[in-house]
C-alpha atoms as a PDB file:
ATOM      1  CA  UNK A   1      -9.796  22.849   5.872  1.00  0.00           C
ATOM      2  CA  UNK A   2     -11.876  23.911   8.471  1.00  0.00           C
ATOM      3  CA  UNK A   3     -14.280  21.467  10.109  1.00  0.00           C
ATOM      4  CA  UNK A   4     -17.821  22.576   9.852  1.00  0.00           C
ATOM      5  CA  UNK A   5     -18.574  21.689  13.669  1.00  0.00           C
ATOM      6  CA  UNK A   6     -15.614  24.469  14.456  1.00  0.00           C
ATOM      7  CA  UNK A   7     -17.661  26.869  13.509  1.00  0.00           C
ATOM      8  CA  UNK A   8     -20.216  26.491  16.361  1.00  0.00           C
ATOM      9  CA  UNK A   9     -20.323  28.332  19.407  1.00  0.00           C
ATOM     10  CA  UNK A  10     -18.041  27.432  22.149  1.00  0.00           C
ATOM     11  CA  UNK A  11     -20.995  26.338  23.842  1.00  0.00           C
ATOM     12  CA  UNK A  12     -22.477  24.232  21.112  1.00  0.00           C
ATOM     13  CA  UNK A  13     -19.664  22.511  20.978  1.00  0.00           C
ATOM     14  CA  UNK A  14     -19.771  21.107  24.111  1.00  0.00           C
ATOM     15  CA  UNK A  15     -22.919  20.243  23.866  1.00  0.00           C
ATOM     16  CA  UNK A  16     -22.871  18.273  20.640  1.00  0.00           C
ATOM     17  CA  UNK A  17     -19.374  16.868  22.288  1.00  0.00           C
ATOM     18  CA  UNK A  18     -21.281  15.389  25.351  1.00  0.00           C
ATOM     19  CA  UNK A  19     -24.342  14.111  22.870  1.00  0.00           C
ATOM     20  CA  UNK A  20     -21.449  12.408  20.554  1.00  0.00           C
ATOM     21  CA  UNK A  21     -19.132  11.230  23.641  1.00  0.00           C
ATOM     22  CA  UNK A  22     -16.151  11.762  22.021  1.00  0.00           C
ATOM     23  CA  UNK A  23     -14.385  15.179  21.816  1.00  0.00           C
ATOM     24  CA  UNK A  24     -14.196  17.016  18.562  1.00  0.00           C
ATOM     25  CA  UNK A  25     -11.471  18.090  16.338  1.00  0.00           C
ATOM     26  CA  UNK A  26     -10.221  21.433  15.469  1.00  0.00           C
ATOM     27  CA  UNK A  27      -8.499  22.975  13.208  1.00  0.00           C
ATOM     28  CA  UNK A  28      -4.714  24.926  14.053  1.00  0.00           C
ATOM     29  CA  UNK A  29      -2.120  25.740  11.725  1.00  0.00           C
ATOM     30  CA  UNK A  30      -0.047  22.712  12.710  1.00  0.00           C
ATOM     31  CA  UNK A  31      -2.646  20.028  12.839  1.00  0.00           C
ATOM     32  CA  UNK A  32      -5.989  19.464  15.291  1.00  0.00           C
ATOM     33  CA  UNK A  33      -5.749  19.221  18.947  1.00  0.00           C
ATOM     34  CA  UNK A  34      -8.031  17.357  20.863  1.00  0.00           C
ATOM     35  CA  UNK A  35     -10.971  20.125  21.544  1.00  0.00           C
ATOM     36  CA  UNK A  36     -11.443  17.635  25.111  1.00  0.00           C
ATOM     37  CA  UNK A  37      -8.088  19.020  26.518  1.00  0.00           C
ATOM     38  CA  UNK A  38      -9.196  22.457  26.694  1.00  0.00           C
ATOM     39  CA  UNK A  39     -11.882  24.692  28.453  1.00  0.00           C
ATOM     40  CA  UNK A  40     -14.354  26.757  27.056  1.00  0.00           C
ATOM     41  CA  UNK A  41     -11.758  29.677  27.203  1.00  0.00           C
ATOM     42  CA  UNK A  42      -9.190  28.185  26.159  1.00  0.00           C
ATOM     43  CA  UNK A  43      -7.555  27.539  29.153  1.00  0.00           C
ATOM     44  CA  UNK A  44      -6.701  23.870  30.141  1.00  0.00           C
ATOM     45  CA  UNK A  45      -8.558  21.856  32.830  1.00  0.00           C
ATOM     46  CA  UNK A  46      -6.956  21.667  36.217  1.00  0.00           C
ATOM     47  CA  UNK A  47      -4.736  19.292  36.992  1.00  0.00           C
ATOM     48  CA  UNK A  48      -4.645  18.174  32.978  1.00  0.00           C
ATOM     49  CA  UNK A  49      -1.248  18.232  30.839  1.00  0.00           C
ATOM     50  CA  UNK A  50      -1.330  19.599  27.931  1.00  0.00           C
ATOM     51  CA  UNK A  51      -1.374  17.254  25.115  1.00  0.00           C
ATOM     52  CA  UNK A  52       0.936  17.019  22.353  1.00  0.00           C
ATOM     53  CA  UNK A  53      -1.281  14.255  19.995  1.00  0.00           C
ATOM     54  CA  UNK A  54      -1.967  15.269  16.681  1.00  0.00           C
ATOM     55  CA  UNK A  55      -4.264  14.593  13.946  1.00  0.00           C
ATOM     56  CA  UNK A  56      -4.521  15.276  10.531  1.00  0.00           C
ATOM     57  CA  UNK A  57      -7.014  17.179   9.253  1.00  0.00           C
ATOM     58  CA  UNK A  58      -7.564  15.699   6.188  1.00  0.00           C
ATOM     59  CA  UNK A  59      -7.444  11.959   5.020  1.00  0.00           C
ATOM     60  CA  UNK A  60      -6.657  10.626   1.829  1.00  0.00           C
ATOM     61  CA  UNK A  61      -9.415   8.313   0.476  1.00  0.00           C
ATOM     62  CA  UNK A  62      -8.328   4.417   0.019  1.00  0.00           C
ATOM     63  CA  UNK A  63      -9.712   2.729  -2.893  1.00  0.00           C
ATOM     64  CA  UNK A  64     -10.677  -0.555  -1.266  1.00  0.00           C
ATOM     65  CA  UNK A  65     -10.710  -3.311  -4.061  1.00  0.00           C
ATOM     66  CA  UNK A  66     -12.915  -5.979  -3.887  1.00  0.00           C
ATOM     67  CA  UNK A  67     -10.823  -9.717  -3.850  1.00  0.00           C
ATOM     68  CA  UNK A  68     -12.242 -11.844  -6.501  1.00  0.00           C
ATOM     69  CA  UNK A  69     -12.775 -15.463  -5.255  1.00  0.00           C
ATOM     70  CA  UNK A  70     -10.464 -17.734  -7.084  1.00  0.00           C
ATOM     71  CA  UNK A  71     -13.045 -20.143  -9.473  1.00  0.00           C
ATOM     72  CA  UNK A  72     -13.695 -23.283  -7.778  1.00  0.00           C
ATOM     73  CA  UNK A  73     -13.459 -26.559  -9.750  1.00  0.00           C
ATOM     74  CA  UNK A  74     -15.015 -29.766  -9.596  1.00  0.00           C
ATOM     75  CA  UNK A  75     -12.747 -32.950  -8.830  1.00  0.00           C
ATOM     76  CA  UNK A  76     -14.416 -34.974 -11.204  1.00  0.00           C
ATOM     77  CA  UNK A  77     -15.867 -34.366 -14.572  1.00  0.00           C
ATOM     78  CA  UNK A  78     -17.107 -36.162 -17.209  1.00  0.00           C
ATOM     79  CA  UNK A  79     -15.272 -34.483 -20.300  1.00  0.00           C
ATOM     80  CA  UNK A  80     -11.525 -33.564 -20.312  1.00  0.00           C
ATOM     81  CA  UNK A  81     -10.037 -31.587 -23.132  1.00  0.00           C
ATOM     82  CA  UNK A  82      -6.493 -31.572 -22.789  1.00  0.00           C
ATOM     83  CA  UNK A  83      -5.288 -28.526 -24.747  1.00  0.00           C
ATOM     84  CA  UNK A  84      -6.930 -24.863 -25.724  1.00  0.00           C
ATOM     85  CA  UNK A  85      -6.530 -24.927 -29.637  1.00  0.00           C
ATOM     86  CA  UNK A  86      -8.403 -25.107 -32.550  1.00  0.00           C
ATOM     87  CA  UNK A  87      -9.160 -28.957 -32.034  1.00  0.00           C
ATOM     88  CA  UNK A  88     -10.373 -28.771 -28.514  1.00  0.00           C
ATOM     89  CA  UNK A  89     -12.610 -26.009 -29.270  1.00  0.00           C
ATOM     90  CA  UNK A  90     -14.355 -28.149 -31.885  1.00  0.00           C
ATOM     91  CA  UNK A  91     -14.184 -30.780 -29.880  1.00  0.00           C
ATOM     92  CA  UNK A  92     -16.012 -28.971 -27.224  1.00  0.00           C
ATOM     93  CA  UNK A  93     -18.822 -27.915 -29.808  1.00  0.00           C
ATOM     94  CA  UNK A  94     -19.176 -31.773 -30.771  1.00  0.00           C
ATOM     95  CA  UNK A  95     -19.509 -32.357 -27.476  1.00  0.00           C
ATOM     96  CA  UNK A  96     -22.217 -29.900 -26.573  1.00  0.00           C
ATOM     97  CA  UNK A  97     -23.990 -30.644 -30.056  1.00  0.00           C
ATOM     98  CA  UNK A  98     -24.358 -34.657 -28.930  1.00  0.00           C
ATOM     99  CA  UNK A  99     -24.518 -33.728 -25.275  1.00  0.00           C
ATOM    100  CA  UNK A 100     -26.511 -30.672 -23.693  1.00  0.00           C
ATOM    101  CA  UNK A 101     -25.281 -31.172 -19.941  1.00  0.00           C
ATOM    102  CA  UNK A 102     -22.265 -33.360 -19.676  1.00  0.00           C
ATOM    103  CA  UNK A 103     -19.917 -31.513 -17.848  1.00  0.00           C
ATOM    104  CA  UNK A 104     -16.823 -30.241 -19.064  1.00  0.00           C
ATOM    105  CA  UNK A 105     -13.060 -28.954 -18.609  1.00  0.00           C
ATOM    106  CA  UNK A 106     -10.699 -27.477 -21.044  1.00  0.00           C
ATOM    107  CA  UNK A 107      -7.348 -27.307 -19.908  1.00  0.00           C
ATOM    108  CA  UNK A 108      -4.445 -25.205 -21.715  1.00  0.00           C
ATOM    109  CA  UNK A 109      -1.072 -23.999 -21.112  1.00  0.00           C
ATOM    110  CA  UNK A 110      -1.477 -20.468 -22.309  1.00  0.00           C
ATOM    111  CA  UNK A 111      -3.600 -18.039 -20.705  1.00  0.00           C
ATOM    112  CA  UNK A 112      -5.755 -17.445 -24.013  1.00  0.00           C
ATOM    113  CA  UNK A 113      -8.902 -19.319 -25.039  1.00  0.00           C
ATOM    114  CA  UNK A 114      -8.427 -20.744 -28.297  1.00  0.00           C
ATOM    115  CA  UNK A 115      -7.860 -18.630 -30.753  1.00  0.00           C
ATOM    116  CA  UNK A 116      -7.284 -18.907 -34.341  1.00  0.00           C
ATOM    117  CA  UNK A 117      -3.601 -19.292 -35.699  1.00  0.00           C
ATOM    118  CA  UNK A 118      -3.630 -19.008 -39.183  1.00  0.00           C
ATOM    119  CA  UNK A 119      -4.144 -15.290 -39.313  1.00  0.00           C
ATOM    120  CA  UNK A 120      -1.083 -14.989 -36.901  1.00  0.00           C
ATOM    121  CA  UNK A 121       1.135 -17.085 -39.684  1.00  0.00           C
ATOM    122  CA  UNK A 122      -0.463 -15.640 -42.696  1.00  0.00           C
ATOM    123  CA  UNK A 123      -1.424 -11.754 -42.267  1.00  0.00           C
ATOM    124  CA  UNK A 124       0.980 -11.493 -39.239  1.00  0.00           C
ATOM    125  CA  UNK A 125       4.057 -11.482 -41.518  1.00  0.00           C
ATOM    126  CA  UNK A 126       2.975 -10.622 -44.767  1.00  0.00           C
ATOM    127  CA  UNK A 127       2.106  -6.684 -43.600  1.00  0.00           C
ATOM    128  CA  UNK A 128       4.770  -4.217 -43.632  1.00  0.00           C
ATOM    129  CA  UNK A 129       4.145  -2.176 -40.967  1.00  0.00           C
ATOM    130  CA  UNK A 130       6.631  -1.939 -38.326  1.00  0.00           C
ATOM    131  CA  UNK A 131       3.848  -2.018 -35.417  1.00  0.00           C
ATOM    132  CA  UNK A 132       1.119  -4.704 -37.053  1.00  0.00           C
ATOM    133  CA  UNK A 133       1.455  -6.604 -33.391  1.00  0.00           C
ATOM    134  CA  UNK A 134      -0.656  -3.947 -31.828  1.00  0.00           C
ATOM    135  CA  UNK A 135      -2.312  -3.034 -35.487  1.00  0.00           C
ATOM    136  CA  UNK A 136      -3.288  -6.307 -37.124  1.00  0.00           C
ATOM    137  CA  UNK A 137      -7.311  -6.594 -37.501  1.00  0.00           C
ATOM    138  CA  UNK A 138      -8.405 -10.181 -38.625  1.00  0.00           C
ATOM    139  CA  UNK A 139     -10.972  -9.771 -41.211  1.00  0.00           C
ATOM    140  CA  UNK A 140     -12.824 -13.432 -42.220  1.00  0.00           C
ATOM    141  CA  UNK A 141     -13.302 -14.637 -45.910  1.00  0.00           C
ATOM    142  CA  UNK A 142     -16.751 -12.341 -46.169  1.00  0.00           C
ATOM    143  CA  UNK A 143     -14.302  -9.379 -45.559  1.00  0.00           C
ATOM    144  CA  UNK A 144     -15.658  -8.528 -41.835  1.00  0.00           C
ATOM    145  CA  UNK A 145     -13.499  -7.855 -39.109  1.00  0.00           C
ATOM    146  CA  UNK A 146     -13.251 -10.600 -36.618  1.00  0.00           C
ATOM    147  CA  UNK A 147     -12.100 -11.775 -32.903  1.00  0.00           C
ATOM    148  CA  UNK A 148      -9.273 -13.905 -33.416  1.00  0.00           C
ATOM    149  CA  UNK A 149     -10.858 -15.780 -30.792  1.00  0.00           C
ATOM    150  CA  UNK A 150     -13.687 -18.205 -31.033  1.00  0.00           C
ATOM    151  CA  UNK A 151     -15.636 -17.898 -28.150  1.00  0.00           C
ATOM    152  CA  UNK A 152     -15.418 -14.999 -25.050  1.00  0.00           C
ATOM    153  CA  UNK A 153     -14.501 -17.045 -21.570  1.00  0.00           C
ATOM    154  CA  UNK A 154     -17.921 -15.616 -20.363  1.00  0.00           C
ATOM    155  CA  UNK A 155     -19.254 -17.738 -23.283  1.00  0.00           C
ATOM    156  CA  UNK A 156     -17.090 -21.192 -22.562  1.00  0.00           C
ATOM    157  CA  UNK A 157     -18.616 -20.900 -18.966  1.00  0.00           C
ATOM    158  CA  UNK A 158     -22.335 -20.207 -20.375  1.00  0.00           C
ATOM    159  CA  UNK A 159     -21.826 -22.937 -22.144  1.00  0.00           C
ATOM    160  CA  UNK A 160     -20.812 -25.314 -19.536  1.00  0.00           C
ATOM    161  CA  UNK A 161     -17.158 -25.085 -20.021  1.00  0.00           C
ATOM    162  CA  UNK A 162     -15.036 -24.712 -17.384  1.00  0.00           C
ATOM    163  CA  UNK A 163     -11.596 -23.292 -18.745  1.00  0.00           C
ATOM    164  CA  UNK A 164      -8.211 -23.710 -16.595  1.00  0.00           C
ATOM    165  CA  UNK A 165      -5.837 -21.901 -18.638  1.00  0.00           C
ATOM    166  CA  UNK A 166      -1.964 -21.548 -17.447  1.00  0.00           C
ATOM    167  CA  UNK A 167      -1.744 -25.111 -16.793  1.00  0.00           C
ATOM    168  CA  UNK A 168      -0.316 -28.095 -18.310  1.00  0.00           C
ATOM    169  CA  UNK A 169      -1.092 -31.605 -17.477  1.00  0.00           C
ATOM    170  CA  UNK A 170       1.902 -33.551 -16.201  1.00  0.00           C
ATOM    171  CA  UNK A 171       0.208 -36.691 -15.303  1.00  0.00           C
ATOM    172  CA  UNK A 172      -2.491 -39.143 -16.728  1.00  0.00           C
ATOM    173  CA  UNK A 173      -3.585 -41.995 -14.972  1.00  0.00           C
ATOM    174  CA  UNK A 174      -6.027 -44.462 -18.077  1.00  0.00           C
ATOM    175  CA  UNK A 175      -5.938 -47.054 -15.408  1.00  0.00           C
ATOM    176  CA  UNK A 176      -7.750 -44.805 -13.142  1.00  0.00           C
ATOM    177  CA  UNK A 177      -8.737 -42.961 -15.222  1.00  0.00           C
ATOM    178  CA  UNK A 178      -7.136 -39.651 -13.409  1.00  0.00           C
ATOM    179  CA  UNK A 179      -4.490 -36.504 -14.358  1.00  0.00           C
ATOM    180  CA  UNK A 180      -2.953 -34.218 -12.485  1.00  0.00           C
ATOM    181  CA  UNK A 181      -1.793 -30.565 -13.160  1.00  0.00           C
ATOM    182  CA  UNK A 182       1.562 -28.769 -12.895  1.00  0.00           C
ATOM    183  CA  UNK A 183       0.479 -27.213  -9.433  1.00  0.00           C
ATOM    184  CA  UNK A 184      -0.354 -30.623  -8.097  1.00  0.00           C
ATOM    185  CA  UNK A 185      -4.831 -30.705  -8.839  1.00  0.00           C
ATOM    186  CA  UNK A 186      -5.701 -34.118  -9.462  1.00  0.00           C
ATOM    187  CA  UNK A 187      -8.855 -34.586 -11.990  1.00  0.00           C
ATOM    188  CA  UNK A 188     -10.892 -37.110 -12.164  1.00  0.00           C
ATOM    189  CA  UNK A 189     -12.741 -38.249 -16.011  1.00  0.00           C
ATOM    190  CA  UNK A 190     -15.122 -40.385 -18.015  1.00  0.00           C
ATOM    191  CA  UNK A 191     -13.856 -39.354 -21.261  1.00  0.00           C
ATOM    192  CA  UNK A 192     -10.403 -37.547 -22.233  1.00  0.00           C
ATOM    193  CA  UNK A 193      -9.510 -36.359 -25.295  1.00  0.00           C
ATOM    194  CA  UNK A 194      -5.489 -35.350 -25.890  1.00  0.00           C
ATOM    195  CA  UNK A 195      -5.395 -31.871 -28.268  1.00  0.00           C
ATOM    196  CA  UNK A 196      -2.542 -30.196 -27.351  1.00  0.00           C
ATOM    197  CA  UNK A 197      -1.144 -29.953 -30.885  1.00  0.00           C
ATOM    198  CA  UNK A 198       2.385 -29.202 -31.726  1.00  0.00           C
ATOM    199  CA  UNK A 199       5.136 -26.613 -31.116  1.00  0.00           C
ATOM    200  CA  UNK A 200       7.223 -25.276 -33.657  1.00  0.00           C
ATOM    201  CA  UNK A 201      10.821 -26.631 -33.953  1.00  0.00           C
ATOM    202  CA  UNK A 202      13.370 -24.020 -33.910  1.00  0.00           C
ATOM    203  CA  UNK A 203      16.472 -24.101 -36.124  1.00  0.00           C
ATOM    204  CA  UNK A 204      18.966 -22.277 -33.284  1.00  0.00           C
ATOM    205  CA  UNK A 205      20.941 -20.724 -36.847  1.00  0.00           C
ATOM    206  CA  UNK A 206      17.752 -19.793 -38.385  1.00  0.00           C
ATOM    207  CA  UNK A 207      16.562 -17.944 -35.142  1.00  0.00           C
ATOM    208  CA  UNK A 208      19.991 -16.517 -34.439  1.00  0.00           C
ATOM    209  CA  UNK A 209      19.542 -14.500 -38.314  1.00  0.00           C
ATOM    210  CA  UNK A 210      15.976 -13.701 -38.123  1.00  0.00           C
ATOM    211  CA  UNK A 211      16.549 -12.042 -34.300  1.00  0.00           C
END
């Protein structure tokens, strides 16, 4: 690629080179010279070594990605929902149906906001085809497909939910009425409410046949 300013006259250049104060580049077959080093006739100055700097004439483009602030969270709050399942999301609605503004914190140890189960149990294994994990659509008792989710996270927050997902609480203080997280985040309540349900036993014999 020529540059379009390499197409003036040797004369224009120099002038738009003084006006810029900075010498131009130019195109060559093995990469752009600085235009500075040179004379109008292509000789060099007196007294000047040639140079032997390089530039390309051409630059990729960088996709510059914008960093997302990390969510900041408050160190006190006054409801604590210990888990991200089916109980702590009614729990949260109970909460927000008795009070409008109190606020609130979900914690879970999965990355998901709660999300229903039962279809993963039910219509999960009853289909027979081989790729229903990426497949399966939940349809409700009216026979209308449905999120398996309850709420979007952009709706938990809209609603005054703040949701720290990936976490599991390791500590809780009643006496001082504190707990702490796995990467060391102390929280401070009014109210906390345990709903971290259960985890599935596994038979090692059973899993061993089913694998």
């Amino acid at each position: 690629l020529v540059p379009r300013h390499a197409l003036l006259p040797a004369a224009a250049r120099h002038a738009l080179q003084r006006r810029l104060h900075r010498p131009l580049l130019l195109h060559c077959p093995h990469g752009a010279r600085r235009a500075g080093s040179r004379g109008s006739g292509g000789q060099r100055r007196r007294g000047q070594r040639p140079t032997t700097e390089t530039t390309a004439t051409s630059e990729v483009p960088v996709e510059v990605v914008p960093e997302v602030p990390a969510k900041k969270y408050a160190p006190s709050y006054k409801y604590i929902i210990v888990g991200a399942g089916t109980a702590a999301h009614s729990a949260f609605a109970e909460i927000r149906r008795h009070d409008k503004t109190g606020t609130v914190l979900m914690i879970g140890a999965e990355a998901h906001v709660p999300y229903m189960r039962p279809p993963l149990s039910k219509e999960l294994w009853a289909s027979t085809d081989d790729n229903v994990s990426h497949t399966l659509k939940f349809t409700n008792y009216l026979g209308k497909e449905q999120s398996l989710e309850y709420k979007s996270p952009e709706t938990y927050e809209k609603l005054g939910c703040d949701l720290l997902l990936g976490h599991a609480v390791v500590d809780l203080d009643v006496n001082n009425k504190t707990i702490t997280v796995d990467d060391g985040r102390p929280f401070s309540y009014e109210k906390c409410l345990l709903a971290t349900g259960g985890q599935p036993r596994e038979v090692p014999q059973l899993s061993a046949d089913i694998k």
